[in-house]
Each structure stands twice: as structure tokens, then as C-alpha cells.
PDB file of N, CA and C in Angstrom:
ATOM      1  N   UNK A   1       1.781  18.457   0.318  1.00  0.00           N
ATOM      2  CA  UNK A   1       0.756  18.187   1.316  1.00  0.00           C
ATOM      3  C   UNK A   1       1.363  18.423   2.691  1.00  0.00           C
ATOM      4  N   UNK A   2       1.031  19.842   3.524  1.00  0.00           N
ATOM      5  CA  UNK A   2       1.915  20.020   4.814  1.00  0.00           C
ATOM      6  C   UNK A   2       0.814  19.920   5.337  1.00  0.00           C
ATOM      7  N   UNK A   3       1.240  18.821   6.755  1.00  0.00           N
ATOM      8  CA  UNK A   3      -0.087  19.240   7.719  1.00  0.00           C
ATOM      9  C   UNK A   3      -0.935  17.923   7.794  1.00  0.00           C
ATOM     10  N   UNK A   4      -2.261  17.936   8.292  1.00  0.00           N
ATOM     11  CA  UNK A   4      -3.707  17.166   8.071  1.00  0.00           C
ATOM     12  C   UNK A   4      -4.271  17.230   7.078  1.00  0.00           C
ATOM     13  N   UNK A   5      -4.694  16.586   6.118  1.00  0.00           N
ATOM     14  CA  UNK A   5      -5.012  16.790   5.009  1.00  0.00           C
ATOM     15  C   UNK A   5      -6.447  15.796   5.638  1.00  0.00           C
ATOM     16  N   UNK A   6      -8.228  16.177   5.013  1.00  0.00           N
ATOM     17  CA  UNK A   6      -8.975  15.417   4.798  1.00  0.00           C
ATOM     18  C   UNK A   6      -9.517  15.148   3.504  1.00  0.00           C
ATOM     19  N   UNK A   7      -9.453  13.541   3.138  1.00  0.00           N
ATOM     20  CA  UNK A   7      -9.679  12.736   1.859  1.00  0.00           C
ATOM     21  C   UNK A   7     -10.957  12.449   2.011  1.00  0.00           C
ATOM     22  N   UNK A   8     -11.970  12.652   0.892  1.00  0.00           N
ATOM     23  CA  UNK A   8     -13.429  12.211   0.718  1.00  0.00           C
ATOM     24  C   UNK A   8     -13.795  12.184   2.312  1.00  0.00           C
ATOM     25  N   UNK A   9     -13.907  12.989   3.251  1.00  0.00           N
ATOM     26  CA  UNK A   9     -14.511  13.598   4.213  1.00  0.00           C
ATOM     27  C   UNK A   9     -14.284  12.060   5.101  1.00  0.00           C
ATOM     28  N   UNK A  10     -13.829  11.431   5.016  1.00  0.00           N
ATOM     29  CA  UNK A  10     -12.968  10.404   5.844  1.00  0.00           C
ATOM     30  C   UNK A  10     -12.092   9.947   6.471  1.00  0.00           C
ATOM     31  N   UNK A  11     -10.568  10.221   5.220  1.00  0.00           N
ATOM     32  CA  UNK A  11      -9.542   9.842   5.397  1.00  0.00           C
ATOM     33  C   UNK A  11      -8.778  11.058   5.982  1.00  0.00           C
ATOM     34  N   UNK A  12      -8.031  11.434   7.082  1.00  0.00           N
ATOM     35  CA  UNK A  12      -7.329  12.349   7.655  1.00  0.00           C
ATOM     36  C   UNK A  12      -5.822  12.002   7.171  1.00  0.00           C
ATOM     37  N   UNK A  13      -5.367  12.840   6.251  1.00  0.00           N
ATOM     38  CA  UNK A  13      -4.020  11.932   5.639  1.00  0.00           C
ATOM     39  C   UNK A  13      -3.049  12.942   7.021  1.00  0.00           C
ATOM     40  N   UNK A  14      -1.960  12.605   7.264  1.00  0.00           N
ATOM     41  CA  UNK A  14      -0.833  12.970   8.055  1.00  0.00           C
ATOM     42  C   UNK A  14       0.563  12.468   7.053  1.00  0.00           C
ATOM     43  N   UNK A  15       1.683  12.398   7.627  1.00  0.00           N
ATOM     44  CA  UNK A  15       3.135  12.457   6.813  1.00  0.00           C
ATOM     45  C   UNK A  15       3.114  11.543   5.756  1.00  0.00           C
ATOM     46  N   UNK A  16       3.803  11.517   5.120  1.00  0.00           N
ATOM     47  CA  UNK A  16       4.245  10.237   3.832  1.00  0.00           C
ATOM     48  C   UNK A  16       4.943   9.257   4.544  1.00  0.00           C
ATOM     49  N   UNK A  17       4.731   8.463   4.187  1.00  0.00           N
ATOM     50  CA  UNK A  17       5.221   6.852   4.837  1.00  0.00           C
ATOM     51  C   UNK A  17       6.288   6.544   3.308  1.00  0.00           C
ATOM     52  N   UNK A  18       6.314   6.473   2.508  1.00  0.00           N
ATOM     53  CA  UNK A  18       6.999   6.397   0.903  1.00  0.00           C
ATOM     54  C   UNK A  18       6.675   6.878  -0.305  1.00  0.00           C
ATOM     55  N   UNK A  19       7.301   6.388  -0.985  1.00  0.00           N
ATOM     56  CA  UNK A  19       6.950   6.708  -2.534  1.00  0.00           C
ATOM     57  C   UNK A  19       7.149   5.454  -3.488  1.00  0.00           C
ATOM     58  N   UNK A  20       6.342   5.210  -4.614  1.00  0.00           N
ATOM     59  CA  UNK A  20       7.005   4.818  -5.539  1.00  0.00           C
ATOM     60  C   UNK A  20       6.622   5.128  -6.781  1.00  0.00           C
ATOM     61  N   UNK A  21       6.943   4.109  -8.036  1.00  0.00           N
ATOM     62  CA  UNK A  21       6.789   4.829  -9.146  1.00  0.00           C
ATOM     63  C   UNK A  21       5.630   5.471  -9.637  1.00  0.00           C
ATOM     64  N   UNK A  22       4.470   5.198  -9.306  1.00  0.00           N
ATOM     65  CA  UNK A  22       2.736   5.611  -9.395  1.00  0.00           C
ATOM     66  C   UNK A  22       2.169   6.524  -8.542  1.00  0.00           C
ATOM     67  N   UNK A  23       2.741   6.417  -7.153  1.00  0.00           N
ATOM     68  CA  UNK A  23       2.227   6.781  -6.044  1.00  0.00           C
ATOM     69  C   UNK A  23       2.656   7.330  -4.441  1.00  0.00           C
ATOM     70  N   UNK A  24       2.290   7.864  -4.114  1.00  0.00           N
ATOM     71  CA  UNK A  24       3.017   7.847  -2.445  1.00  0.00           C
ATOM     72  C   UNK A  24       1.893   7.516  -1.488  1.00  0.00           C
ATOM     73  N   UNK A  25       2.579   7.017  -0.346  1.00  0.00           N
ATOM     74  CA  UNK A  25       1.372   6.698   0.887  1.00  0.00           C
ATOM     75  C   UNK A  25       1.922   6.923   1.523  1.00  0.00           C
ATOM     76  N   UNK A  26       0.777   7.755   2.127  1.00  0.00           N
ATOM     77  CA  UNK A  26       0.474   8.707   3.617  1.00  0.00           C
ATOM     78  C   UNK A  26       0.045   7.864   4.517  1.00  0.00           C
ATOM     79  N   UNK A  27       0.295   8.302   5.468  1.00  0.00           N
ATOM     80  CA  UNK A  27      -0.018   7.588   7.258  1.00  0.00           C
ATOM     81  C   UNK A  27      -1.468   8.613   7.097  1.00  0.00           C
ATOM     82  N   UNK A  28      -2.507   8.038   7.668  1.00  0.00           N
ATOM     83  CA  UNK A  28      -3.692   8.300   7.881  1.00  0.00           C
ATOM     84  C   UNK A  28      -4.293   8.023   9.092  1.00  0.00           C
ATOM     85  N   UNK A  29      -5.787   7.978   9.059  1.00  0.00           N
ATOM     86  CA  UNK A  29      -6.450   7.872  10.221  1.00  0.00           C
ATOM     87  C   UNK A  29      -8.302   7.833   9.378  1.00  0.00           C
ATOM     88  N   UNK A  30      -8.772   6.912   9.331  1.00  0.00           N
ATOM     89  CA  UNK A  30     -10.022   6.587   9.456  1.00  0.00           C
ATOM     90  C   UNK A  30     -11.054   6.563   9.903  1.00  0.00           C
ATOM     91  N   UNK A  31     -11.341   7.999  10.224  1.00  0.00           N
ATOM     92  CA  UNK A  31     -12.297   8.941  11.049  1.00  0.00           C
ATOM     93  C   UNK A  31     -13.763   8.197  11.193  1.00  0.00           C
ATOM     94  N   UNK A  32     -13.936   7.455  10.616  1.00  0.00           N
ATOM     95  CA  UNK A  32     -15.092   6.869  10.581  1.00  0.00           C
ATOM     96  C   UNK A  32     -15.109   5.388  11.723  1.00  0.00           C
ATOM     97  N   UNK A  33     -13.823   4.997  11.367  1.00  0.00           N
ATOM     98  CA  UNK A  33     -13.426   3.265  11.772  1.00  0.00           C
ATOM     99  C   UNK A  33     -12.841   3.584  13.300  1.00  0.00           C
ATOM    100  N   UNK A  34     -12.396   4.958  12.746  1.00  0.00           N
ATOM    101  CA  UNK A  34     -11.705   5.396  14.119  1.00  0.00           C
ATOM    102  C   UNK A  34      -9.846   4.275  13.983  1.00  0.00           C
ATOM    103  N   UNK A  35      -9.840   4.657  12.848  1.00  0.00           N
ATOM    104  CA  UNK A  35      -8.263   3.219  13.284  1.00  0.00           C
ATOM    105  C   UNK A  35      -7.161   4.014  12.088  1.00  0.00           C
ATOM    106  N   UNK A  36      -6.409   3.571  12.252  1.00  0.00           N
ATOM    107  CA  UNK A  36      -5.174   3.932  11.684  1.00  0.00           C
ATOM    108  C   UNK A  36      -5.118   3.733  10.122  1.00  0.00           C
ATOM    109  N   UNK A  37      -4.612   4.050   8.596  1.00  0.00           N
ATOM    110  CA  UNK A  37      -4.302   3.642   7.168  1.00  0.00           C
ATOM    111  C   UNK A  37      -3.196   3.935   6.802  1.00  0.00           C
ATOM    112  N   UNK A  38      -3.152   3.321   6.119  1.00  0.00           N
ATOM    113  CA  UNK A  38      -2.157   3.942   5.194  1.00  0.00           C
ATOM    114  C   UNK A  38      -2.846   3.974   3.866  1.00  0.00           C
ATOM    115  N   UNK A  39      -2.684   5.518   3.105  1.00  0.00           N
ATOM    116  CA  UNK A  39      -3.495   5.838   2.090  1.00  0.00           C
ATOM    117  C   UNK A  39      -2.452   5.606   0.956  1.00  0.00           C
ATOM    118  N   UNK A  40      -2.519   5.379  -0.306  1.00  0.00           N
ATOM    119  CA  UNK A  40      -1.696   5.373  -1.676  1.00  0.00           C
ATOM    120  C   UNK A  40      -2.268   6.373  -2.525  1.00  0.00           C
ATOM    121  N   UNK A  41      -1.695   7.473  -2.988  1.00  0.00           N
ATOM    122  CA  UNK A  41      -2.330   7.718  -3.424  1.00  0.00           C
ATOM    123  C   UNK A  41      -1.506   7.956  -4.884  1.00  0.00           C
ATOM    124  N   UNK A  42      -2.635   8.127  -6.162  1.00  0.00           N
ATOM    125  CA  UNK A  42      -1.403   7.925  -7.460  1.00  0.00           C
ATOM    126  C   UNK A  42      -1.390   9.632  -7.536  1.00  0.00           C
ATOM    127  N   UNK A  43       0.013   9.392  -8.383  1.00  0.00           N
ATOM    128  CA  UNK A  43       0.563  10.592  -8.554  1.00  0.00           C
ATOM    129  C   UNK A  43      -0.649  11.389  -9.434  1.00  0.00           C
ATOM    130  N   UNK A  44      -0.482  12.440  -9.423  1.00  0.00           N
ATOM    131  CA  UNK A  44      -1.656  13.558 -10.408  1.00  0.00           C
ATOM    132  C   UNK A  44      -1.206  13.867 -11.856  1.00  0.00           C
ATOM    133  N   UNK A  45      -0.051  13.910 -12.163  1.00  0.00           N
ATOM    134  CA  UNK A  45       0.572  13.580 -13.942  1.00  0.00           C
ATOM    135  C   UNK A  45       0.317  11.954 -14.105  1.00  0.00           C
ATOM    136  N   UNK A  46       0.343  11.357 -13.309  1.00  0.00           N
ATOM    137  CA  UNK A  46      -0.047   9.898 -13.900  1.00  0.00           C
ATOM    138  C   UNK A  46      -1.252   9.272 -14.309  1.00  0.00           C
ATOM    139  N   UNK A  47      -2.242  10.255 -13.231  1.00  0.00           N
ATOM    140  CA  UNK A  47      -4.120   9.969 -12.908  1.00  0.00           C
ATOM    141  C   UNK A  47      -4.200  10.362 -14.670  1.00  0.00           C
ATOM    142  N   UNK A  48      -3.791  11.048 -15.458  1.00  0.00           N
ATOM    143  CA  UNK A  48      -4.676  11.470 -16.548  1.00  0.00           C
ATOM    144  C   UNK A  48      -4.152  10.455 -17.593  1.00  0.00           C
ATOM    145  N   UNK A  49      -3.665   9.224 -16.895  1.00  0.00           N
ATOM    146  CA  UNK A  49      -2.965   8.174 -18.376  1.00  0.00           C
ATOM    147  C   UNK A  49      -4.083   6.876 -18.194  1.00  0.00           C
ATOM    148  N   UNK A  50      -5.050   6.598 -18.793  1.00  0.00           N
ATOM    149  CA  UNK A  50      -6.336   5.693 -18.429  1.00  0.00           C
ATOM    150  C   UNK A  50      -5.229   4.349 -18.000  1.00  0.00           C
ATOM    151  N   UNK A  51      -4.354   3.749 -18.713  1.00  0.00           N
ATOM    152  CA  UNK A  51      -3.822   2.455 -18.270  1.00  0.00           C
ATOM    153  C   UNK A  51      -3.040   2.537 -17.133  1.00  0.00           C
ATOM    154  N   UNK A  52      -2.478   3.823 -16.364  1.00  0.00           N
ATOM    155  CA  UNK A  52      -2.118   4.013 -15.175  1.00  0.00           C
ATOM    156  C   UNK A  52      -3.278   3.522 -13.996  1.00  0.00           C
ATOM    157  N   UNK A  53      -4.471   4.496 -14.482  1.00  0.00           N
ATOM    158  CA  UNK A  53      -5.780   4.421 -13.460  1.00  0.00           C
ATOM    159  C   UNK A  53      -6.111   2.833 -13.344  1.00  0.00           C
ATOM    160  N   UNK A  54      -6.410   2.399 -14.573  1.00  0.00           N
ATOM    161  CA  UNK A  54      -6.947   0.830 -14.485  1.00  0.00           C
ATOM    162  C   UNK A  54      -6.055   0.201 -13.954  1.00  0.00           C
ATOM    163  N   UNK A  55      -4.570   0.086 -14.006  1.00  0.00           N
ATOM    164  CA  UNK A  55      -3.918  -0.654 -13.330  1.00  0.00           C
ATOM    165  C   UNK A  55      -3.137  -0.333 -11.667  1.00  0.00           C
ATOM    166  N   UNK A  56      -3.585   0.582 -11.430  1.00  0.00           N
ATOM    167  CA  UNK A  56      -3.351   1.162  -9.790  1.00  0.00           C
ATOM    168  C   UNK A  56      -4.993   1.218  -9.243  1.00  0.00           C
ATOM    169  N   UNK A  57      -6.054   0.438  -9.610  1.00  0.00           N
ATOM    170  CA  UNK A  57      -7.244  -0.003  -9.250  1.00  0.00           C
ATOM    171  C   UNK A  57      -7.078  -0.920  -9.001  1.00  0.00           C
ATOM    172  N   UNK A  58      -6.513  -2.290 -10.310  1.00  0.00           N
ATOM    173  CA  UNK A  58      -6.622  -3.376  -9.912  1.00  0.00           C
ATOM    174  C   UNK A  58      -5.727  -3.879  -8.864  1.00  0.00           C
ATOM    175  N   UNK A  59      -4.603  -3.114  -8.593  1.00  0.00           N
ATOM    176  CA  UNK A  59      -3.524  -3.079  -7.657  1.00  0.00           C
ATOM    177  C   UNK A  59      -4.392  -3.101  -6.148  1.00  0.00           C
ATOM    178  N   UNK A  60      -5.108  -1.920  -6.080  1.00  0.00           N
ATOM    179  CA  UNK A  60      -5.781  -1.609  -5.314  1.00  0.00           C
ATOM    180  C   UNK A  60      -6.718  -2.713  -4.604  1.00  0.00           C
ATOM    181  N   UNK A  61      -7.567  -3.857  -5.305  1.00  0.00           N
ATOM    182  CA  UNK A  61      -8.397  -4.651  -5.503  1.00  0.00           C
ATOM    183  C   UNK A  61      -7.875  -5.761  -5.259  1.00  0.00           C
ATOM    184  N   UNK A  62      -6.601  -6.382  -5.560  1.00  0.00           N
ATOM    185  CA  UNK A  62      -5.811  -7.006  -4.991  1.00  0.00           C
ATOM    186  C   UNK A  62      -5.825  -7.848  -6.422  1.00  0.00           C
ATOM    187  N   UNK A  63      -5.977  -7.681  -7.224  1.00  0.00           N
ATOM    188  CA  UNK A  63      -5.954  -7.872  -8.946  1.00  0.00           C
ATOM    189  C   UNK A  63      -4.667  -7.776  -9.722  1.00  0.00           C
ATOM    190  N   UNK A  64      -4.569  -8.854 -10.195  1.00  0.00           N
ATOM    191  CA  UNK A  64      -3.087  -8.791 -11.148  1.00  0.00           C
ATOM    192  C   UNK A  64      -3.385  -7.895 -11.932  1.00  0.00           C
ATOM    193  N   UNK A  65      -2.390  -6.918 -13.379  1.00  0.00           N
ATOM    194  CA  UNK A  65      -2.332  -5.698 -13.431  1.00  0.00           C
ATOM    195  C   UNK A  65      -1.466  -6.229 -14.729  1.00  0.00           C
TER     196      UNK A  65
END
């Protein structure tokens, strides 16, 4: 991902902020809110494992996992 990237016509992703084992998050911008994010997003070999998805949702949700 080099550059500005736009997520679901919202999220303006910019550099990686980290990584970890599921996911990396990008420094963003919230074109809508107009304010700053940080996006997570899960890795793309991981998205196709259903107990990855359900449990980097409930992560998401603020849900034990």
C-alpha cells in the first residue's frame, strides 16, 4: 500500500503505524468526521479463515474473542 489509499469511500489510509499477528494499522483520516484513525486492517491470507474473521470482529467490537 504506497501512497493514499481510499477505504469504503471514507477512510483515506496514509503510512502503517504497526503490525501484528492478524493485522496492520494504518494512520488514516476520516473524510467524513473530518478527524484523524487509525485503521486495522486483517491480513488478506488470514480474511479467508472464518475463526480469524469472527474473532478480529469481536476484537473490533470491543468483545472477548
Amino acid at each position: 500500500m504506497n501512497g493514499a489509499v481510499l477505504l469504503g469511500g471514507r477512510y483515506q489510509l496514509r503510512g502503517l503505524l504497526g503490525r501484528d499477528s492478524l493485522a496492520e494499522v494504518r494512520d488514516g483520516c476520516d473524510l467524513r468526521l473530518s478527524r484523524p484513525v487509525a485503521v486495522r486492517l486483517l491480513r488478506p491470507c488470514l480474511a479467508v479463515q472464518p475463526g480469524n474473521q469472527l474473532s478480529f470482529e469481536a476484537e473490533a467490537r470491543g468483545r472477548p474473542h
